[in-house]
C-alpha atoms as a PDB file:
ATOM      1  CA  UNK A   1      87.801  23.857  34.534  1.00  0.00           C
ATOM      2  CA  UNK A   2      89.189  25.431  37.675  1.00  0.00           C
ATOM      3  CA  UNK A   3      90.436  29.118  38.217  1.00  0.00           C
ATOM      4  CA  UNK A   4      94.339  28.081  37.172  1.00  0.00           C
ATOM      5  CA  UNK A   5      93.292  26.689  33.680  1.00  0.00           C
ATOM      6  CA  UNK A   6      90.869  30.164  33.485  1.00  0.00           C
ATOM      7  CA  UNK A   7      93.874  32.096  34.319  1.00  0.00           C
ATOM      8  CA  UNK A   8      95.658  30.750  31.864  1.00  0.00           C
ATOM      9  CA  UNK A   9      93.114  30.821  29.107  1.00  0.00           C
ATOM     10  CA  UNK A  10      93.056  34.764  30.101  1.00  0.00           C
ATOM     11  CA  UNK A  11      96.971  35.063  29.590  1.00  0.00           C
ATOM     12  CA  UNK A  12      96.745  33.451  26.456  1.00  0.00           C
ATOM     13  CA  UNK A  13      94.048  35.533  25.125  1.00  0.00           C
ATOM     14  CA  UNK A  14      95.603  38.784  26.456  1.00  0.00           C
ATOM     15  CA  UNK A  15      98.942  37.693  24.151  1.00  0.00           C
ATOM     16  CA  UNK A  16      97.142  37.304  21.230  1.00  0.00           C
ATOM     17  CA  UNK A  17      95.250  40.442  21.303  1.00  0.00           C
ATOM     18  CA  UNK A  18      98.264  42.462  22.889  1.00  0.00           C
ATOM     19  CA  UNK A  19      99.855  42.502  19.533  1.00  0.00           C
ATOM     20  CA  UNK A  20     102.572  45.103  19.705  1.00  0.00           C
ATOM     21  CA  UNK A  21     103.691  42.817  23.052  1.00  0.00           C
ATOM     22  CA  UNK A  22     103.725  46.344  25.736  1.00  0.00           C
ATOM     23  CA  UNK A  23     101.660  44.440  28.238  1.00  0.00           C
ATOM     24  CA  UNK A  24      98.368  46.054  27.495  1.00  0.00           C
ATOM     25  CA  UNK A  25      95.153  46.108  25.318  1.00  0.00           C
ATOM     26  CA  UNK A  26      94.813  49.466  22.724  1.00  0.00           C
ATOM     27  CA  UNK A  27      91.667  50.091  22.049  1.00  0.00           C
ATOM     28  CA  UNK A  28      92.462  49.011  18.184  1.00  0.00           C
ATOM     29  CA  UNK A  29      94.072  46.231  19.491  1.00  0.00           C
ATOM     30  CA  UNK A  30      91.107  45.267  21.111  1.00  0.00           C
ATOM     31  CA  UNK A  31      89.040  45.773  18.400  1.00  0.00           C
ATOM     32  CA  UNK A  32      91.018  43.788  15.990  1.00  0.00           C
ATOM     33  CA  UNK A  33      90.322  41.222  18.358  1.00  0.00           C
ATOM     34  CA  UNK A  34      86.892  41.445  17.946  1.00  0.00           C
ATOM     35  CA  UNK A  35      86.866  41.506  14.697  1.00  0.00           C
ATOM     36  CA  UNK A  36      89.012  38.312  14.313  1.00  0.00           C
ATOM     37  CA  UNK A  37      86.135  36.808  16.896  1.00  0.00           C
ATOM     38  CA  UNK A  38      83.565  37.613  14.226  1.00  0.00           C
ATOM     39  CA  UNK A  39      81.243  39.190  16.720  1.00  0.00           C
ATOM     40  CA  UNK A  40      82.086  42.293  15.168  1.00  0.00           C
ATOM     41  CA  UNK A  41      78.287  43.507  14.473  1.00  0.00           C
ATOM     42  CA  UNK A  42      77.127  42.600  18.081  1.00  0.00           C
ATOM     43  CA  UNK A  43      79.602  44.605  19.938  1.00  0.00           C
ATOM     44  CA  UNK A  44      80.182  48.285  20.841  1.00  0.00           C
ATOM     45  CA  UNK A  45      84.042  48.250  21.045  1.00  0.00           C
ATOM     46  CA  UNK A  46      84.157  51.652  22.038  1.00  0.00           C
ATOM     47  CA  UNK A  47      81.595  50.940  25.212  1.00  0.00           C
ATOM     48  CA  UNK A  48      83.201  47.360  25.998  1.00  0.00           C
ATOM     49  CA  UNK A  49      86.547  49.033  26.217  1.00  0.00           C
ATOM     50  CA  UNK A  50      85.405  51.019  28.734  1.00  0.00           C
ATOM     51  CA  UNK A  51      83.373  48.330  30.715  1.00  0.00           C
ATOM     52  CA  UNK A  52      86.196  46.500  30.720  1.00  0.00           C
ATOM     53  CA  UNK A  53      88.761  49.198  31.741  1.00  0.00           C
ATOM     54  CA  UNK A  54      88.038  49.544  35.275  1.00  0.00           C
ATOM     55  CA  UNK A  55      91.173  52.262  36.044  1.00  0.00           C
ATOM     56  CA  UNK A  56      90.151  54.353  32.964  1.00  0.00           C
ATOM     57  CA  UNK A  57      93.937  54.881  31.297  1.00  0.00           C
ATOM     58  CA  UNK A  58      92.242  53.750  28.085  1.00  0.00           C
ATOM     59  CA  UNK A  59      94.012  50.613  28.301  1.00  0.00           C
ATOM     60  CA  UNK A  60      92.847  46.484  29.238  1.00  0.00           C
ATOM     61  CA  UNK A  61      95.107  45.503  31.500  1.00  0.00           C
ATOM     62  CA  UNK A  62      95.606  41.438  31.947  1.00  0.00           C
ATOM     63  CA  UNK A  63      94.263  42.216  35.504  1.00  0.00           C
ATOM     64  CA  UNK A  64      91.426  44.168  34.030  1.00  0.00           C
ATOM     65  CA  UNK A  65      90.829  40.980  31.739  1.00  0.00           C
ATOM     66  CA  UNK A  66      90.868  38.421  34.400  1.00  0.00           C
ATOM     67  CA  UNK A  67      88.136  40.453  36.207  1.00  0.00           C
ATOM     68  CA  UNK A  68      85.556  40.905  33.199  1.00  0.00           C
ATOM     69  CA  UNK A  69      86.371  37.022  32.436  1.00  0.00           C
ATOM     70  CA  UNK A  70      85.510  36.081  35.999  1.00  0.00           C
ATOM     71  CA  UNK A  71      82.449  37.676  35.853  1.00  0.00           C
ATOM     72  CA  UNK A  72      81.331  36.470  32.610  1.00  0.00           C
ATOM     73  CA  UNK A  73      82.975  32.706  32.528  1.00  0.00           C
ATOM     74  CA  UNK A  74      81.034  32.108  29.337  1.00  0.00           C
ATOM     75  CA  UNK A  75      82.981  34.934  27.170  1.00  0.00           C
ATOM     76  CA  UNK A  76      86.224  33.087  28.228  1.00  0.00           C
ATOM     77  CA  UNK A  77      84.973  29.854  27.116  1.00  0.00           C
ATOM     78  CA  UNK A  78      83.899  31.513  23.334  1.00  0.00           C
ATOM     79  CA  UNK A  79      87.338  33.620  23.206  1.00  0.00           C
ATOM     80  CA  UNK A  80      89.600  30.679  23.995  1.00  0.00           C
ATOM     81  CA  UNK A  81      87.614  28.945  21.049  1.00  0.00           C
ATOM     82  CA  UNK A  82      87.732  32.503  18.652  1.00  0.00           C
ATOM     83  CA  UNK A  83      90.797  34.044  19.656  1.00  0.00           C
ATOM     84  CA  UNK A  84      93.321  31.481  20.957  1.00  0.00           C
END
C-alpha cells in the first residue's frame, strides 16, 4: 500500500473519530475512539494524546495524525480495521 492509499486511510480515520466534524481530535473524542478500538486497557489516552499532539493546543490535528501514522505504519493498518 503506497503513501496515497495511507493518506487516505488517515483521512478516513480522522472523520470517524472527529465526531462533532470541527476538523480536529478532543481529547474525548479521541478516547471514544479508543474505546470503540477495544484497546481501551492497553492505552494511556491521556499520554497518547499528548505523543501524538506535536503543537500542544490539546488537539490531533489530521496533520498531527498523518505523522504518528507514518511513524508507526502498523497502528494504521489495525485502526483502518477497528475504526473505519
Amino acid at each position: 500500500m503506497g503513501d496515497a492509499a495511507n493518506k487516505a486511510d488517515c483521512e478516513l480515520i480522522f472523520k470517524r473519530i472527529d465526531k462533532n466534524g470541527d476538523g480536529k481530535i478532543s481529547l474525548d473524542e479521541f478516547g471514544d475512539a479508543v474505546k470503540a478500538s477495544g484497546t481501551c486497557g492497553n492505552v494511556d489516552v491521556p499520554a497518547k494524546m499528548k505523543e501524538i499532539d506535536k503543537d500542544g493546543d490539546g488537539f490531533i490535528s489530521l496533520d498531527e495524525l498523518w505523522e504518528f501514522f507514518s511513524a508507526h505504519p502498523q497502528m494504521l493498518k489495525e485502526a483502518v480495521t477497528k475504526i473505519a
